[in-house]
Protein backbone atom coordinates (compact mmCIF):
# COMPACT_ATOMS: atom_id res chain seq x y z
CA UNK A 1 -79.07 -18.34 -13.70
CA UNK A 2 -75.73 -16.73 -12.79
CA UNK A 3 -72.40 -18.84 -13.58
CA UNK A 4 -71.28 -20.30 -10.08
CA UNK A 5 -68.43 -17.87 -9.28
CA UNK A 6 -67.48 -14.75 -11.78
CA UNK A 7 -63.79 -13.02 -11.95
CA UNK A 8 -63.43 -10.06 -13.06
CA UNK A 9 -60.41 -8.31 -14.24
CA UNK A 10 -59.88 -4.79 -15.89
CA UNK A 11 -57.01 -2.57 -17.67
CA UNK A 12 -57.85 0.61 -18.55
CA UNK A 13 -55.87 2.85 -20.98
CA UNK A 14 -55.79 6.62 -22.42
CA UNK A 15 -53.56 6.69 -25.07
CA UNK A 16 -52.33 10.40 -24.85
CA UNK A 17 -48.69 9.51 -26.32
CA UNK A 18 -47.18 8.29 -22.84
CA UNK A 19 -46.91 5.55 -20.84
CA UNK A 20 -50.03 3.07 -21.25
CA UNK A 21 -49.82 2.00 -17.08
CA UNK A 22 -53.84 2.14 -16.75
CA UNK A 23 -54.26 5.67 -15.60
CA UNK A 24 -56.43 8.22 -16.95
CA UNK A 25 -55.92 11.64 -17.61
CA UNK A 26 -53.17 14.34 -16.82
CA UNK A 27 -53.64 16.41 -13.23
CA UNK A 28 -51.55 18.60 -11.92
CA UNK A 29 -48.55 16.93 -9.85
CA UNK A 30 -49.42 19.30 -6.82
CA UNK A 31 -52.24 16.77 -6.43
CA UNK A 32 -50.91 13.46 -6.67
CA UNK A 33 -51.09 13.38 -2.67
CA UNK A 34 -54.09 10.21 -2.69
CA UNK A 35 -52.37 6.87 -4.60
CA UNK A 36 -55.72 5.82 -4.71
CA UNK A 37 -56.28 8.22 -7.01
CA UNK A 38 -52.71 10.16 -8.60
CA UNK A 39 -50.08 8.14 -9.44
CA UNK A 40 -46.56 10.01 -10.62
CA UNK A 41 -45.17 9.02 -13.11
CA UNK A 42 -40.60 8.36 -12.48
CA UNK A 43 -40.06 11.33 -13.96
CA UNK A 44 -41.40 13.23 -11.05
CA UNK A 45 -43.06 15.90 -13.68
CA UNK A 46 -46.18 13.89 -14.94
CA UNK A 47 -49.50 12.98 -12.78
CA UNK A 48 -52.38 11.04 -13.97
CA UNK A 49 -55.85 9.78 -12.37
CA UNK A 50 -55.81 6.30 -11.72
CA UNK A 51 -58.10 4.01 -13.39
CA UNK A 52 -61.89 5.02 -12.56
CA UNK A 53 -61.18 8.20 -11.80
CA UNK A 54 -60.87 11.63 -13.89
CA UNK A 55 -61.10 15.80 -13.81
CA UNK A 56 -58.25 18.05 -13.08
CA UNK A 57 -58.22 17.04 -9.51
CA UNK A 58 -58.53 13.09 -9.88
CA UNK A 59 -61.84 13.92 -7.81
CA UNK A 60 -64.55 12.63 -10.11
CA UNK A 61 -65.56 8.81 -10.34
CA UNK A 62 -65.95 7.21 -13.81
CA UNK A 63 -68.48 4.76 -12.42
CA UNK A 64 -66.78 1.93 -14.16
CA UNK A 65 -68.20 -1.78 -14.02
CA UNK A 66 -67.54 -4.69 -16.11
CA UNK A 67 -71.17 -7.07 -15.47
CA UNK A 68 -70.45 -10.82 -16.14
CA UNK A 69 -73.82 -12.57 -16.52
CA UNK A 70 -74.22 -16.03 -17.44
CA UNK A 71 -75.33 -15.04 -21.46
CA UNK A 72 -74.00 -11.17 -21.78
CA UNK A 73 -70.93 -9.49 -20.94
CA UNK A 74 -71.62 -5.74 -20.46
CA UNK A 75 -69.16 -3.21 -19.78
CA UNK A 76 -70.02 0.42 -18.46
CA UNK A 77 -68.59 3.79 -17.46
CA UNK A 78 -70.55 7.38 -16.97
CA UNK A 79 -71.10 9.61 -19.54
CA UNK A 80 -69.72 12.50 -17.96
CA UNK A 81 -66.76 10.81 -18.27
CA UNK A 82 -66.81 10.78 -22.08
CA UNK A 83 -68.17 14.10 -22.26
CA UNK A 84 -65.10 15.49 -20.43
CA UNK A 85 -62.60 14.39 -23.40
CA UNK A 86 -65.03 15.26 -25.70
CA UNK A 87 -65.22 11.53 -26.81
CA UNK A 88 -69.08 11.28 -28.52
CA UNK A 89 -70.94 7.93 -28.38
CA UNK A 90 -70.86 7.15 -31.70
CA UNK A 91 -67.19 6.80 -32.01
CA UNK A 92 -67.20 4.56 -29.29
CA UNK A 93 -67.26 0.65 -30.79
CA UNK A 94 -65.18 -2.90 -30.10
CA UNK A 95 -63.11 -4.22 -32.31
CA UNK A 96 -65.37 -4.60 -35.34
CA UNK A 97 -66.97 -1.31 -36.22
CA UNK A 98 -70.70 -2.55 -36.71
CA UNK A 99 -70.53 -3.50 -32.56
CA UNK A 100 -71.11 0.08 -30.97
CA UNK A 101 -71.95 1.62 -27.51
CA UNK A 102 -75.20 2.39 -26.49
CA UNK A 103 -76.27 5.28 -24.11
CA UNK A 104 -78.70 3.95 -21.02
CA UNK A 105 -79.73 5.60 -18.12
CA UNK A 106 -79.77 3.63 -14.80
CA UNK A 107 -80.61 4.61 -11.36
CA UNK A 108 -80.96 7.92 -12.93
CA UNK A 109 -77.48 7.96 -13.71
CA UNK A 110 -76.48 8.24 -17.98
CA UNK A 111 -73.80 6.01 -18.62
CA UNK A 112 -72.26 4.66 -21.87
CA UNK A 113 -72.04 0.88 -22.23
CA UNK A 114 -71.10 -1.74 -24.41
CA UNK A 115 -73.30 -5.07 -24.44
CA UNK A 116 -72.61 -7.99 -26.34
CA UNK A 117 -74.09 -11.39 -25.69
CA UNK A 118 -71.61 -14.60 -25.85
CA UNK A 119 -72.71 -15.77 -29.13
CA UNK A 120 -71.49 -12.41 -30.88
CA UNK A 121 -68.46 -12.64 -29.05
CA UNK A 122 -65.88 -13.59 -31.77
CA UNK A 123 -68.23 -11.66 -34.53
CA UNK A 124 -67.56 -8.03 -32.25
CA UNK A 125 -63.67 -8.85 -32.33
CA UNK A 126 -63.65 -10.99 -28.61
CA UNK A 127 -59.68 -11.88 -28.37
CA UNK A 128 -59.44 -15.83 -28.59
CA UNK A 129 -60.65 -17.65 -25.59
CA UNK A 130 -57.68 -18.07 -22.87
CA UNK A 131 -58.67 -21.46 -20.93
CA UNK A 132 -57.26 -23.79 -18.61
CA UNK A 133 -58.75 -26.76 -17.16
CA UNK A 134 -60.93 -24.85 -14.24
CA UNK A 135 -61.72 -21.67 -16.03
CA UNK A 136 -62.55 -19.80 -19.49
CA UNK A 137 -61.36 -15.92 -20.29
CA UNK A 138 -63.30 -13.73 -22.42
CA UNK A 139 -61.42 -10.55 -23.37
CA UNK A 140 -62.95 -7.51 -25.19
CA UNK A 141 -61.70 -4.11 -25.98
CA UNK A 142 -63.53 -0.76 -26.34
CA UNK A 143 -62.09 1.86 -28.29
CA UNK A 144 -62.84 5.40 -29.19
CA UNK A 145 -62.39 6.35 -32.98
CA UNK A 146 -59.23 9.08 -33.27
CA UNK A 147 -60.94 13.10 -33.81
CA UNK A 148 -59.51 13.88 -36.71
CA UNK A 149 -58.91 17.94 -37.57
CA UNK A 150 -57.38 18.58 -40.93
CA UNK A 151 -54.43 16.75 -40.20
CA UNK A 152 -54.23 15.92 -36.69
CA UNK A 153 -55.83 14.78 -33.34
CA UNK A 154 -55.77 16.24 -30.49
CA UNK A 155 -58.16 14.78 -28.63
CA UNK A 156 -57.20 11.31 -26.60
CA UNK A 157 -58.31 8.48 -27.80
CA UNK A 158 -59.87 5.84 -25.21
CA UNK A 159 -59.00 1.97 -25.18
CA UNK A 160 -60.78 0.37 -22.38
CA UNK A 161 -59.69 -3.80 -21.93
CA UNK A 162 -61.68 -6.10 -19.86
CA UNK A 163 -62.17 -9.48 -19.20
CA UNK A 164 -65.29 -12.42 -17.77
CA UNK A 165 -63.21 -15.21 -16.11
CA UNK A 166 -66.11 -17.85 -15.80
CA UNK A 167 -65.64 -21.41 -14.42
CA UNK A 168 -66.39 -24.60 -16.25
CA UNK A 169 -70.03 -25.82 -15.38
CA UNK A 170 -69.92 -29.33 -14.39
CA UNK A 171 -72.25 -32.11 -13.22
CA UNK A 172 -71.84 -34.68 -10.94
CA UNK A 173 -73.95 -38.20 -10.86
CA UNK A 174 -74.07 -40.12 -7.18
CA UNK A 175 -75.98 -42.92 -6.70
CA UNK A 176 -78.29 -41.54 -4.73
CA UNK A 177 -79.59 -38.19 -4.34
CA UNK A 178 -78.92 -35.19 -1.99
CA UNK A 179 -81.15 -33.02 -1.53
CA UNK A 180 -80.67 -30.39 1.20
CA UNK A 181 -83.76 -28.31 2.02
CA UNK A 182 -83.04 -24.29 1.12
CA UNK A 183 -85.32 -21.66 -0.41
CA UNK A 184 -83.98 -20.22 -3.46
CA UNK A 185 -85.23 -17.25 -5.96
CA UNK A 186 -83.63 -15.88 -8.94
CA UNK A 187 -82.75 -11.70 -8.73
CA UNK A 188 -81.25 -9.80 -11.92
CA UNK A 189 -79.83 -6.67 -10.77
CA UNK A 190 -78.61 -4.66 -14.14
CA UNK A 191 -77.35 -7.44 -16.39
CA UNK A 192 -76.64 -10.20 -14.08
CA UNK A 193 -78.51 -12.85 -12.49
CA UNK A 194 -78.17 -14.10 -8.83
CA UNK A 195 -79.58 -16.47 -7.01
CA UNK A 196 -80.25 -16.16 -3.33
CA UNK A 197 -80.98 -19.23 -0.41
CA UNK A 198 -82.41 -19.04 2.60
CA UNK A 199 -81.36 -22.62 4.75
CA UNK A 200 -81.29 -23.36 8.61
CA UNK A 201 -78.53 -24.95 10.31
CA UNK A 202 -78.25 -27.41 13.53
CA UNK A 203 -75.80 -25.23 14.78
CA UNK A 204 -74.15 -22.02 15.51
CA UNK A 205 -70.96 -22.74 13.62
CA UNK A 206 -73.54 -23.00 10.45
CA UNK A 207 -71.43 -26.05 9.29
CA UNK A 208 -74.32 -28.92 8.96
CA UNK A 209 -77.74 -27.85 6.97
CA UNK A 210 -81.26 -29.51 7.24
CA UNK A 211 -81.55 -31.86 4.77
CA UNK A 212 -85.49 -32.50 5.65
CA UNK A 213 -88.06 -30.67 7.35
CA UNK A 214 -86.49 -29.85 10.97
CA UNK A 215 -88.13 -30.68 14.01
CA UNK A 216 -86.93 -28.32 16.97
CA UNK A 217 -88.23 -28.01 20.65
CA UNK A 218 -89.51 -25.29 22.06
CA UNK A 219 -86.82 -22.59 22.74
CA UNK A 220 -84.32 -24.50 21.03
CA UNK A 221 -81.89 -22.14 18.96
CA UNK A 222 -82.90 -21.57 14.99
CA UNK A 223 -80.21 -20.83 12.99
CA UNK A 224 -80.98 -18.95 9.74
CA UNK A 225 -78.76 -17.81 6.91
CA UNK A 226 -79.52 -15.71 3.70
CA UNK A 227 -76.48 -15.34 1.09
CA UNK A 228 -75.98 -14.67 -2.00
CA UNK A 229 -74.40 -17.84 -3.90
CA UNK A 230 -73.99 -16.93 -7.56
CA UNK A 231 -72.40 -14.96 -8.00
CA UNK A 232 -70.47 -14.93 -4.43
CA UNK A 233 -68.72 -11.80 -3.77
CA UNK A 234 -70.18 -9.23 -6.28
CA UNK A 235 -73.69 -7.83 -4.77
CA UNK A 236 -74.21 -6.51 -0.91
CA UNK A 237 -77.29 -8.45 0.22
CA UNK A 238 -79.85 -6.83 2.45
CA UNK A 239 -82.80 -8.54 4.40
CA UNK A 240 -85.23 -6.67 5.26
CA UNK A 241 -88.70 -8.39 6.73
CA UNK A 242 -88.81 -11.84 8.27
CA UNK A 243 -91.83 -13.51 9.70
CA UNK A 244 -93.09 -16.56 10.45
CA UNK A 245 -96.53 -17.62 9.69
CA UNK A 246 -98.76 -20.78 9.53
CA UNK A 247 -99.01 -20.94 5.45
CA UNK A 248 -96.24 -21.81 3.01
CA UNK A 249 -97.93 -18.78 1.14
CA UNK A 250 -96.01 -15.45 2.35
CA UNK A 251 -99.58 -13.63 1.89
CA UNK A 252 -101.87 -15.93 2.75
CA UNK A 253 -105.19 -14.22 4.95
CA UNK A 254 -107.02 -15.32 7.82
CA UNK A 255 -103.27 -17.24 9.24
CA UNK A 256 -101.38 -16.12 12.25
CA UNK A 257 -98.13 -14.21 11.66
CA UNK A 258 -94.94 -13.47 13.75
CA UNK A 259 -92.51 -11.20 12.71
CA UNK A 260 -88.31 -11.75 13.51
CA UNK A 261 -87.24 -8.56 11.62
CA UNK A 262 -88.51 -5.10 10.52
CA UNK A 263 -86.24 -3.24 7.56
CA UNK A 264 -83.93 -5.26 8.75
CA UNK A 265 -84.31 -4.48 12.53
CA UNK A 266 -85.16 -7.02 15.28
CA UNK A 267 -88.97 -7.04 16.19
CA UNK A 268 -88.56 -10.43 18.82
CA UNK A 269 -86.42 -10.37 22.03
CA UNK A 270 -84.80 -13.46 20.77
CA UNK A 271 -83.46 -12.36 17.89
CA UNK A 272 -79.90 -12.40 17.67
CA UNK A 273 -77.96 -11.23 14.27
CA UNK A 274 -74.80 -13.28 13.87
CA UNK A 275 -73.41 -11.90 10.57
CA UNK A 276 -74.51 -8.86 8.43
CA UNK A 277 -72.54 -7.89 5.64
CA UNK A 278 -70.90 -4.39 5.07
CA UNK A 279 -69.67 -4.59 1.92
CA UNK A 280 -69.09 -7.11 -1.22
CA UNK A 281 -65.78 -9.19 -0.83
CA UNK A 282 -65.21 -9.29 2.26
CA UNK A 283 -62.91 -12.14 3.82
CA UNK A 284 -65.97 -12.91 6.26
CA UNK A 285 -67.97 -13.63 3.11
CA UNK A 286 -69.92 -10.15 1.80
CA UNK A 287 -73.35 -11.47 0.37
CA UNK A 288 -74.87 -13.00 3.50
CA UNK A 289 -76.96 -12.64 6.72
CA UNK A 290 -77.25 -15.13 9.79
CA UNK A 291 -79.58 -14.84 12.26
CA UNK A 292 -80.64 -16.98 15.20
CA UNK A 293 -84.49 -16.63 17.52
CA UNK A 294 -85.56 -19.18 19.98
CA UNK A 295 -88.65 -21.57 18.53
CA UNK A 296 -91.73 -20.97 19.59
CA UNK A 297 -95.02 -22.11 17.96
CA UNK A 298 -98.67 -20.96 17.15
CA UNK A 299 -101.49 -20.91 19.78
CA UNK A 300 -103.92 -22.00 17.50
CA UNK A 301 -103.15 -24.95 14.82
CA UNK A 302 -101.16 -26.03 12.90
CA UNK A 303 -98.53 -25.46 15.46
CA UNK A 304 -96.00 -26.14 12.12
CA UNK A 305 -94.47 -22.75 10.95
CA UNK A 306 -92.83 -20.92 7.85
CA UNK A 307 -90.48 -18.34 7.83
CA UNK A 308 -90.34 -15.76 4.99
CA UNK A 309 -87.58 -12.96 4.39
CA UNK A 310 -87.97 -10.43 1.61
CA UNK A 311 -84.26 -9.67 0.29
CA UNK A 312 -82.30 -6.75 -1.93
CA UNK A 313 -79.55 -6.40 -3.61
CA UNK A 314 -77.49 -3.59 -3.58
CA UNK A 315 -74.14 -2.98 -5.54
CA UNK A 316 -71.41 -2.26 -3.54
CA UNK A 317 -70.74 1.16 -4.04
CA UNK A 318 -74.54 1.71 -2.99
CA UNK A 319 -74.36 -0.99 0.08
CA UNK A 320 -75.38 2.04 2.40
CA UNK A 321 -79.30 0.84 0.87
CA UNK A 322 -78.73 -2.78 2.09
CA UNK A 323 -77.57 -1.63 5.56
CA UNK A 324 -80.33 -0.84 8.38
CA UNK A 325 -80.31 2.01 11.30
CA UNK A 326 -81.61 0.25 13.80
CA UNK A 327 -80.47 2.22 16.35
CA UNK A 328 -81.19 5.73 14.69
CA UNK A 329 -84.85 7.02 14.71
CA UNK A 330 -83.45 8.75 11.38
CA UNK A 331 -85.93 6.95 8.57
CA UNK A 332 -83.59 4.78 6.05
CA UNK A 333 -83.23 6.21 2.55
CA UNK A 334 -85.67 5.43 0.10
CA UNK A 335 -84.78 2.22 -1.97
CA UNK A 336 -83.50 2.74 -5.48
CA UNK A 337 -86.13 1.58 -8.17
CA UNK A 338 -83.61 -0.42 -9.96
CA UNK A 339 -82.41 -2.66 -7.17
CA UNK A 340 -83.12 -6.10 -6.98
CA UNK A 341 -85.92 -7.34 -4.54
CA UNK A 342 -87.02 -10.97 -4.14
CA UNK A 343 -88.86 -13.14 -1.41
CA UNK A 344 -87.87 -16.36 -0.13
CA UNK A 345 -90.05 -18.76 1.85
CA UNK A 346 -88.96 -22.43 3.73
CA UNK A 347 -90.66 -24.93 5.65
CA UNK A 348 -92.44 -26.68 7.33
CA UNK A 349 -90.32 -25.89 10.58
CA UNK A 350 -92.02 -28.62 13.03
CA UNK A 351 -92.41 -28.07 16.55
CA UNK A 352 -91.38 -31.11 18.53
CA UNK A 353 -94.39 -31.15 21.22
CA UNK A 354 -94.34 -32.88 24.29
CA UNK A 355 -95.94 -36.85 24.04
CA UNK A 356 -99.55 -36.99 26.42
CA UNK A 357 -98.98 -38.81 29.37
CA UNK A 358 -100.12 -42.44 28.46
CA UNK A 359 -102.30 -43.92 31.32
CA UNK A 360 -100.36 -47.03 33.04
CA UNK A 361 -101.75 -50.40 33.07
CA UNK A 362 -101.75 -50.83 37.41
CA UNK A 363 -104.04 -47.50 36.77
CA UNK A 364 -106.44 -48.82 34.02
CA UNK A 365 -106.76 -52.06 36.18
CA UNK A 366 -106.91 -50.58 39.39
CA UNK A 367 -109.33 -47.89 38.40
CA UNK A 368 -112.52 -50.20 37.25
CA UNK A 369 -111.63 -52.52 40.04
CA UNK A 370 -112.44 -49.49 42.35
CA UNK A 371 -115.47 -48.38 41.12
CA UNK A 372 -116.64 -52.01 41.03
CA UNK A 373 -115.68 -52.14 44.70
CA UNK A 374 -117.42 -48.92 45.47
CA UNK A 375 -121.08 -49.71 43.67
CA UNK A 376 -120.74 -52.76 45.53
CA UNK A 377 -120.24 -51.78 49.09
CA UNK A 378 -122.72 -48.72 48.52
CA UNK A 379 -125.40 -51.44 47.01
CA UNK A 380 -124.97 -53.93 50.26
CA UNK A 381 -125.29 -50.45 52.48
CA UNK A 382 -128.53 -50.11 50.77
CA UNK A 383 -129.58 -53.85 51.51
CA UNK A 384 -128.55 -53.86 55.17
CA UNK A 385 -130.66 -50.84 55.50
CA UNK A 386 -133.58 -52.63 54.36
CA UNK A 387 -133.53 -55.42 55.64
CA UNK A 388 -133.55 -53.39 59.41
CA UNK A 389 -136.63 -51.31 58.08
CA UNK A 390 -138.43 -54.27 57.22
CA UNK A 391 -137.37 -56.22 60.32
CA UNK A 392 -139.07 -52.87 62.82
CA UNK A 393 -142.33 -53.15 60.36
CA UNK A 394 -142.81 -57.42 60.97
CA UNK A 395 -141.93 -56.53 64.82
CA UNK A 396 -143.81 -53.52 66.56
CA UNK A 397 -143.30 -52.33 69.97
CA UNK A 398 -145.38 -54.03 72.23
């Protein structure tokens, strides 16, 4: 499980004998026209890529990530990168030699990266622990060894310094428990863990959950919402299929299914998305989705339903995966092979039915008395009638 909320902070450095202000790389000052990606340096004669970008032209991305998981602390960059100062992998290290980069390929993509896990922290040369009394620091630097020729070195040498700011993990006893009722599955997407919930709300400000199964009438607003909590504001989260369905099991046969949404498009009229993400760290919150459809409930029994939601993750400079086209027939692009995907199931949702009308007491009084009344009056009918038939036989017509 991911730590609850993960900072991360990064300085990068190319040590080519001037100023050490996190750029990378010399361009030529005719482009330093995009501060995104130039910056010039006072003296007016001196451009370099900023930091996670390179080439002559400041036009190629470096890919860079720092990955804070909850046991390993990975940093990464492309190996093109490397490759274009000439830097090989094995003079890449931290500070203690015997802690080197390895070379991985992900998403199809070679990159260089340097993985340590927390216990061989201070063995790989981790700077001493910076806390205070909310948060702990974890500061590691990765370094190129210099290219020596004869004498000299030409070639630049590469110091990259990042840093995992993790909170302190604390528990809290009450005297009684709290247990809201949310779905929740564990993702890993590259090196880090998330953990995704699925809860409904009593209302559209999605202040107050359900603590206990909900009980809703029929066409009453449900109020859904899928987010990302650990960490918060590093992944793009993507829903794709939700359905509802008389089993708690998502696959179950022979059960009747409804679906809400279809790679991540609407599929029932009532279906109203309140909040989709379009990228990580946003103000409005990044890693979540909110939805709202009006209750309904099975034909057949159990009326009681489960909704289901099958979820991605995507990083955020892939979010494009994690963000539907529902109004373009154009087919979405295939889903990476290395992106998260996980399925989340809650319930029971009850459906408050109407109470059968309860027969009164004037009615279950009133009704015997009737009948009795009725037998009655038809039985002395059939005695008067007799008694006349019998009376003509005893006197004939003279």
């Amino acid at each position: 499980m991911a730590i609850n909320s993960i900072t991360l902070t990064l300085v990068l450095c190319v040590l080519l004998g001037l100023d050490r202000g996190g750029a990378l790389g010399i361009c030529s000052v005719s482009h330093c026209k995009d501060p995104a990606r130039c910056a010039m340096y006072p003296s007016g004669t001196v451009c370099k890529c900023t930091k996670g970008f390179y080439g002559d032209q400041c036009d190629k991305d470096a890919k860079l990530k720092v990955l804070c998981g909850k046991d390993f602390i990975t940093m990464r960059m492309a190996e093109d990168f490397f490759k274009y100062y000439e830097i090989p992998l094995d003079s890449l290290r931290l500070p203690n030699k015997s802690c080197r980069a390895q070379r991985e390929v992900i998403g199809g993509v070679p990159y260089y990266m340097a993985r340590i896990s927390k216990e061989k922290y201070a063995l790989c040369g981790g700077k001493p622990l910076e806390k205070n009394i909310t948060h702990i620091a974890y500061s590691l630097t990765l370094l190129s060894a210099a290219q020596v020729v004869g004498n000299i070195v030409r070639d630049p040498v590469i110091r990259i310094d990042y840093t995992c700011v993790y909170p302190y993990t604390r528990s809290v006893s009450l005297a009684f428990p709290v247990i809201p009722l949310s779905s929740e599955t564990l993702m890993r997407m590259d090196e880090m863990d998330a953990k995704v919930e699925m809860a409904l709300y009593t209302d559209a400000n999605f202040t107050s959950a359900y603590s206990h199964a909900p009980t809703i009438h029929l066409r009453n607003k449900v109020y859904v919402e899928v987010k990302v909590t650990e960490p918060e504001d590093f992944f793009v989260l993507g829903v794709d299929e939700c359905w509802a369905s008389q089993s708690s099991e998502p696959d179950a046969t022979g059960q009747a299914v409804h679906s809400l949404l279809h790679r991540g498009c609407v599929t029932d009229d009532t279906v109203t998305i309140l909040h989709r993400n379009a990228s990580a760290g946003s103000s409005e919150g990044g890693s979540l989705t909110r939805f709202s459809f009006d209750m309904f409930r099975f034909v057949s029994e159990p009326h009681d339903l489960y909704l289901h939601c099958s979820v991605q993750l995507c990083e955020p400079d892939d979010h494009a995966l994690c963000t539907p086209s529902c109004k373009s027939i154009i087919k979405r692009e295939a889903l990476r092979a290395d992106n998260a995907h996980g399925l989340l199931s809650y319930g029971p949702i009850r459906v408050e039915m109407p109470d059968p009308p309860q027969p009164s007491l004037l009615k279950m009084v009133i009704l015997p008395l009737a009948g009795i009344w009725t037998v009655g009056l038809f039985l002395l009918i059939l005695l008067i009638v007799a008694k006349s038939g019998r009376r003509r036989i005893e006197d004939p017509v003279l």
